[in-house]
Protein backbone atom coordinates (compact mmCIF):
# COMPACT_ATOMS: atom_id res chain seq x y z
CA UNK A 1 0.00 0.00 0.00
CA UNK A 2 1.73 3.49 -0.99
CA UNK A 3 1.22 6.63 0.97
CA UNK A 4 -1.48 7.98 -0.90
CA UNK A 5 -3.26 4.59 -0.70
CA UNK A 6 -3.27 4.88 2.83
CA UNK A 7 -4.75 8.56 3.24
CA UNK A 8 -7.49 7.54 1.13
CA UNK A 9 -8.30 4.52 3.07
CA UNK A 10 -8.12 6.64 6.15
CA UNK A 11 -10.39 9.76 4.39
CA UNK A 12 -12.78 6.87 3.87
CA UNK A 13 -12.73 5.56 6.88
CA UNK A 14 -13.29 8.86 8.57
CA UNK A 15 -16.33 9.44 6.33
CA UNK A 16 -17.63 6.60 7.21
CA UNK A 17 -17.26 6.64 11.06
CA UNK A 18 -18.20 10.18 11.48
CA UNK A 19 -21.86 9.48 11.78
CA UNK A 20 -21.39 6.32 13.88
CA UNK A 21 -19.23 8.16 16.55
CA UNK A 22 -22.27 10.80 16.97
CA UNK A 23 -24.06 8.17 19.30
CA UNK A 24 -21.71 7.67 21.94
CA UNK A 25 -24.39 6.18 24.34
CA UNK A 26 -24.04 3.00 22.60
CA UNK A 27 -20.47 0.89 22.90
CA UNK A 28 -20.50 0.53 18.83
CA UNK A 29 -20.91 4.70 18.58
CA UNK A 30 -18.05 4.89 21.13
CA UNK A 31 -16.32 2.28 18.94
CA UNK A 32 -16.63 4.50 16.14
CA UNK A 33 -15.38 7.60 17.79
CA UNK A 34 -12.12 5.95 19.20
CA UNK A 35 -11.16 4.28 15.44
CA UNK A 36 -12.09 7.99 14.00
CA UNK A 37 -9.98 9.09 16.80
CA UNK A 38 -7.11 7.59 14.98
CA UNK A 39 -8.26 8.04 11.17
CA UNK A 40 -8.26 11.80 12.00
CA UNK A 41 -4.71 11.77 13.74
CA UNK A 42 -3.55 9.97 10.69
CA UNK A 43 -5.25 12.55 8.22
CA UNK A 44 -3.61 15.23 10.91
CA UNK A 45 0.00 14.09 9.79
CA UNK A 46 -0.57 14.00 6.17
CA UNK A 47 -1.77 17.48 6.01
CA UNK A 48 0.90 18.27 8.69
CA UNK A 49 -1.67 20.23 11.20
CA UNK A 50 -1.23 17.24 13.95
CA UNK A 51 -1.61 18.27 17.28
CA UNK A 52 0.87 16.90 19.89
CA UNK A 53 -1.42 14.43 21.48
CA UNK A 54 -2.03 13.28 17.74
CA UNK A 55 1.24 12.50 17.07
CA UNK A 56 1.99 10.25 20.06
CA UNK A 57 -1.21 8.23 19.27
CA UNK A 58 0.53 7.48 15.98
CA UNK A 59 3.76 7.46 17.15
CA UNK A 60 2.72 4.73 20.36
CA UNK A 61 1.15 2.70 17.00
CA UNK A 62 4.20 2.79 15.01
CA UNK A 63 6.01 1.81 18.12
CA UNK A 64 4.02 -1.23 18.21
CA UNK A 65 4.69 -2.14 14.57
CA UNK A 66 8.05 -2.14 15.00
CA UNK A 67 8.02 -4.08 17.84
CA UNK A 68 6.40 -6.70 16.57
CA UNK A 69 8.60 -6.74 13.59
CA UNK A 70 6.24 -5.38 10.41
CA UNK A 71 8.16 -2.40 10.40
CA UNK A 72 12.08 -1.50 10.73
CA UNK A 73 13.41 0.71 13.52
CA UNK A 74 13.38 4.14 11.90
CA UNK A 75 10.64 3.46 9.69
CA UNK A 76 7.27 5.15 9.97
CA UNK A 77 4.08 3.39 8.85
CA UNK A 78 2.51 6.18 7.99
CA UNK A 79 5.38 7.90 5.56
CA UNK A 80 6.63 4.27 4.19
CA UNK A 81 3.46 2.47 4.57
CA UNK A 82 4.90 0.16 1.75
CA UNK A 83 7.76 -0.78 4.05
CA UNK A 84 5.28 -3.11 6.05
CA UNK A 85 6.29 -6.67 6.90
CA UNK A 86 10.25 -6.01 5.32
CA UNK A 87 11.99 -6.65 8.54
CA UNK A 88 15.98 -6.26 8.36
């Protein structure tokens, strides 16, 4: 998936969750907001307008991925999304 791939997918997903995270007094509406939570942070960083907090959502994620081994150290999956799963 390229970089471009990935913003759409994320614009998409944000579309689509935006009216499912309105009803937060049901767990599927809070659900919604927490993914959208991300989808926007990720959006954030692409149009470089990410707020601190933003940024360490993402960055905590990309922690994980490398941890786990589908990304390198140094490699972000949101600028080199196509890097995934090309451990060293």
């Amino acid at each position: 998936m390229t970089k471009a791939e990935l913003q759409a997918f994320a614009q998409a997903q944000v579309d689509l969750l935006k009216p499912k995270a309105a009803d937060t007094q049901k767990a599927s509406g809070q659900r919604a907001k927490g993914k959208l939570m991300f989808y926007e942070a990720l959006l954030a960083v692409y149009g470089n307008t990410q707020t601190p907090e933003e940024f360490g959502l993402l960055d905590a994620v990309n922690d994980t991925f490398q941890e786990i081994g589908a990304f390198a150290s140094g490699v972000t999956f949101f600028s080199k999304p196509e890097e995934c799963c090309r451990t060293p």
